[in-house]
Protein backbone atom coordinates (compact mmCIF):
# COMPACT_ATOMS: atom_id res chain seq x y z
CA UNK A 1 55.99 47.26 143.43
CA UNK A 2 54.89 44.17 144.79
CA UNK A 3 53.57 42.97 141.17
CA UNK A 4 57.32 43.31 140.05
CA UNK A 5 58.54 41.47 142.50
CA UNK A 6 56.30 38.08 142.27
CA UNK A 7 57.77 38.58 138.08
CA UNK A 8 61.20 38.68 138.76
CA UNK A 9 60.15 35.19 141.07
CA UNK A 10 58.65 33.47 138.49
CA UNK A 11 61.18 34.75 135.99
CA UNK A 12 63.97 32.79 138.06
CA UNK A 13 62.14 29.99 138.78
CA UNK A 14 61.38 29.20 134.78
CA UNK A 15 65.16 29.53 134.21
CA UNK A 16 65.87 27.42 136.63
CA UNK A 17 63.64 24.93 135.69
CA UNK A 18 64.99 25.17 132.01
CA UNK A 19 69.10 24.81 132.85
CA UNK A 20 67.55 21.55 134.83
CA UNK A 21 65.78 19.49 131.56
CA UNK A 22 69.35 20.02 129.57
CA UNK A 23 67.55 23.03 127.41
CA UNK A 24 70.33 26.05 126.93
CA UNK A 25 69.88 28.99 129.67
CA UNK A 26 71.60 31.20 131.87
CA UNK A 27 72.78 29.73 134.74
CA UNK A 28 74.92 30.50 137.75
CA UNK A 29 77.35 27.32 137.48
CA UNK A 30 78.92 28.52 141.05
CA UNK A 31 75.57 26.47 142.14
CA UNK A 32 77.51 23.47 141.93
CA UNK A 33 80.31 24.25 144.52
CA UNK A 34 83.13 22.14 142.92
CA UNK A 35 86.67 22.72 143.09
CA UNK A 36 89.75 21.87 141.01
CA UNK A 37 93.38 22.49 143.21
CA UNK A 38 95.34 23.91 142.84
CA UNK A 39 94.47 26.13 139.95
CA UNK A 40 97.96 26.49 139.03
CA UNK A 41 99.93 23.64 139.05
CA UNK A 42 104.11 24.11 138.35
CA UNK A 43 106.31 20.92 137.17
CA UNK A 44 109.59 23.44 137.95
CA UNK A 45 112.83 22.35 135.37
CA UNK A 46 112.58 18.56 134.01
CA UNK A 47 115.44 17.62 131.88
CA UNK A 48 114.22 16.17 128.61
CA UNK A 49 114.05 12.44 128.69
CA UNK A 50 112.87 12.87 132.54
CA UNK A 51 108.97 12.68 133.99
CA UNK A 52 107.65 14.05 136.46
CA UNK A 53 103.99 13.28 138.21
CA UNK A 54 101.57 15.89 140.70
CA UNK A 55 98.68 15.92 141.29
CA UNK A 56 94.76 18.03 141.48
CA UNK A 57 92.40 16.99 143.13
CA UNK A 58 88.34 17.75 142.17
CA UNK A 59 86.32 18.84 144.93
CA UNK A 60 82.26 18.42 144.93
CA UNK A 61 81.64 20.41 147.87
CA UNK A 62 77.75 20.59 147.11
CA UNK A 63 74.90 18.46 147.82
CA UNK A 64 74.14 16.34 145.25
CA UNK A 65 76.09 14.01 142.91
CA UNK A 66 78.00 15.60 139.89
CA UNK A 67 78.60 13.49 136.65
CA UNK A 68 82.12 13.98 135.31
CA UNK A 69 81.70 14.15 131.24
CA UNK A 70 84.85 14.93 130.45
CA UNK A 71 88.88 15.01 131.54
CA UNK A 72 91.06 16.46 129.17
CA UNK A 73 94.86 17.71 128.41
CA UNK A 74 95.16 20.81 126.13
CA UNK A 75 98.15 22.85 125.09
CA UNK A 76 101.59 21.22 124.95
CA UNK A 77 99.82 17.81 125.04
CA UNK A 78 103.21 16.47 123.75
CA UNK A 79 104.89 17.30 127.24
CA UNK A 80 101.66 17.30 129.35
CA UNK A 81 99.39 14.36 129.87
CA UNK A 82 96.59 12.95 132.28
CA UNK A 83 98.31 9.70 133.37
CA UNK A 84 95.51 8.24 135.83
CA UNK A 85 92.64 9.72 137.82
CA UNK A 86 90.49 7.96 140.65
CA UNK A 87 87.15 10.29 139.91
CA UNK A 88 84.70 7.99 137.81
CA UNK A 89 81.51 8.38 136.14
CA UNK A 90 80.24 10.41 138.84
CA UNK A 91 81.42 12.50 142.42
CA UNK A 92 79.34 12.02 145.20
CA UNK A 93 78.74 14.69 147.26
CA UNK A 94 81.29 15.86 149.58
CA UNK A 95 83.79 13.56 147.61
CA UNK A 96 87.31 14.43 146.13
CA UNK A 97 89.46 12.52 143.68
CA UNK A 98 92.62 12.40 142.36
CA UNK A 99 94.10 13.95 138.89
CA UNK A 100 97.51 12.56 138.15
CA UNK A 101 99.38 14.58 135.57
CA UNK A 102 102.87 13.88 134.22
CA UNK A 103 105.08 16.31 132.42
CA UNK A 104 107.29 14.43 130.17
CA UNK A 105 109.29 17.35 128.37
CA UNK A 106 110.40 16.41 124.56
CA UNK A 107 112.48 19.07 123.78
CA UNK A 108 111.19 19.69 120.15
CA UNK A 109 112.84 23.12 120.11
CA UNK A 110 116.51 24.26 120.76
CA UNK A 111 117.78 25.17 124.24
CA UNK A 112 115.96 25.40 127.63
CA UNK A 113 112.10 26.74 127.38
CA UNK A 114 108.93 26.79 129.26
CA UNK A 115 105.88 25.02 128.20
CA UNK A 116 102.57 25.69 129.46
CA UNK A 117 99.06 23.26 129.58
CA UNK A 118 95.54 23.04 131.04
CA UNK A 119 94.03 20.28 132.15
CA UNK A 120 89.53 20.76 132.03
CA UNK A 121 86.96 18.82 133.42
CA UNK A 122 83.81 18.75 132.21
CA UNK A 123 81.10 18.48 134.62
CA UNK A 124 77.33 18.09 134.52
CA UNK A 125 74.76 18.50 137.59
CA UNK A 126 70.87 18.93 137.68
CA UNK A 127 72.07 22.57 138.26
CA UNK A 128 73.83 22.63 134.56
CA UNK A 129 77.19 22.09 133.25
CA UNK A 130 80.66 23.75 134.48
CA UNK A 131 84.27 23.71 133.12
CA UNK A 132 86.95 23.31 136.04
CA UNK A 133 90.53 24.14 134.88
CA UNK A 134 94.09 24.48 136.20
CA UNK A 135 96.85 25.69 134.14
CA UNK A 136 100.18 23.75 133.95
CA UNK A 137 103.46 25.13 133.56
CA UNK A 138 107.04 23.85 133.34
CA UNK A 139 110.90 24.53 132.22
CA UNK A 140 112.43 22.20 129.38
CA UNK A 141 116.22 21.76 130.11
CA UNK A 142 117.96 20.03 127.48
């Protein structure tokens, strides 16, 4: 029994030391305790022509520095876009920053409609790489 156990040790050590020199492994990406909020982030009814700007804000609740790789728009990129964002190249730990996102509805289709988004950042620690994404939703009245 014993024998097992020292295994399963070294087992988890190796992968841990793999996801940390970049080389593809399993990983628990909770490791790097960040935070996007809210996760769900409703623009309500904007009249077409009209903008409207919130706001996320990225968490690094861990320990060590995170490098941001990537911040990126997807879905109804015509109505959704990332207008500014105070995060950098990197988030020190126990740092936040800002995410401003503006739906600009432009009423490509006939009558009133919802349009849904995500906005994803990319993130990359000694402990491996995580996704962080909130979903963006809003009416089209035209």
């Amino acid at each position: 029994m014993r024998k097992f156990a020292v295994v399963l040790s070294m087992l988890c050590l190796v992968v841990g030391l793999t996801a940390a020199t970049g080389i593809a492994a399993a990983q628990d990406n909770s490791a790097l305790h960040v935070t996007l909020t809210p996760k769900n982030l409703n623009f309500g009814t904007v009249p077409v022509g009209d903008k409207l700007t919130k706001h996320v804000i990225l968490a690094n609740r861990g320990d060590a520095p995170i490098a941001i790789e990537r911040l990126s728009v997807s879905g109804n990129i015509a109505d959704f876009q990332l207008v500014a964002h105070t995060c950098g190249k990197t988030l020190d730990a126990g740092k936040s920053c800002t995410i401003s996102l503006q739906f600009a509805p432009v009423g490509n289709t006939l009558g009133n409609h919802l349009v849904s988004g995500k906005v994803s950042v990319t993130l990359i620690s000694e402990l491996g790489s995580q996704v962080q994404a909130a979903v963006l939703s809003g009416a089209v009245e035209r």
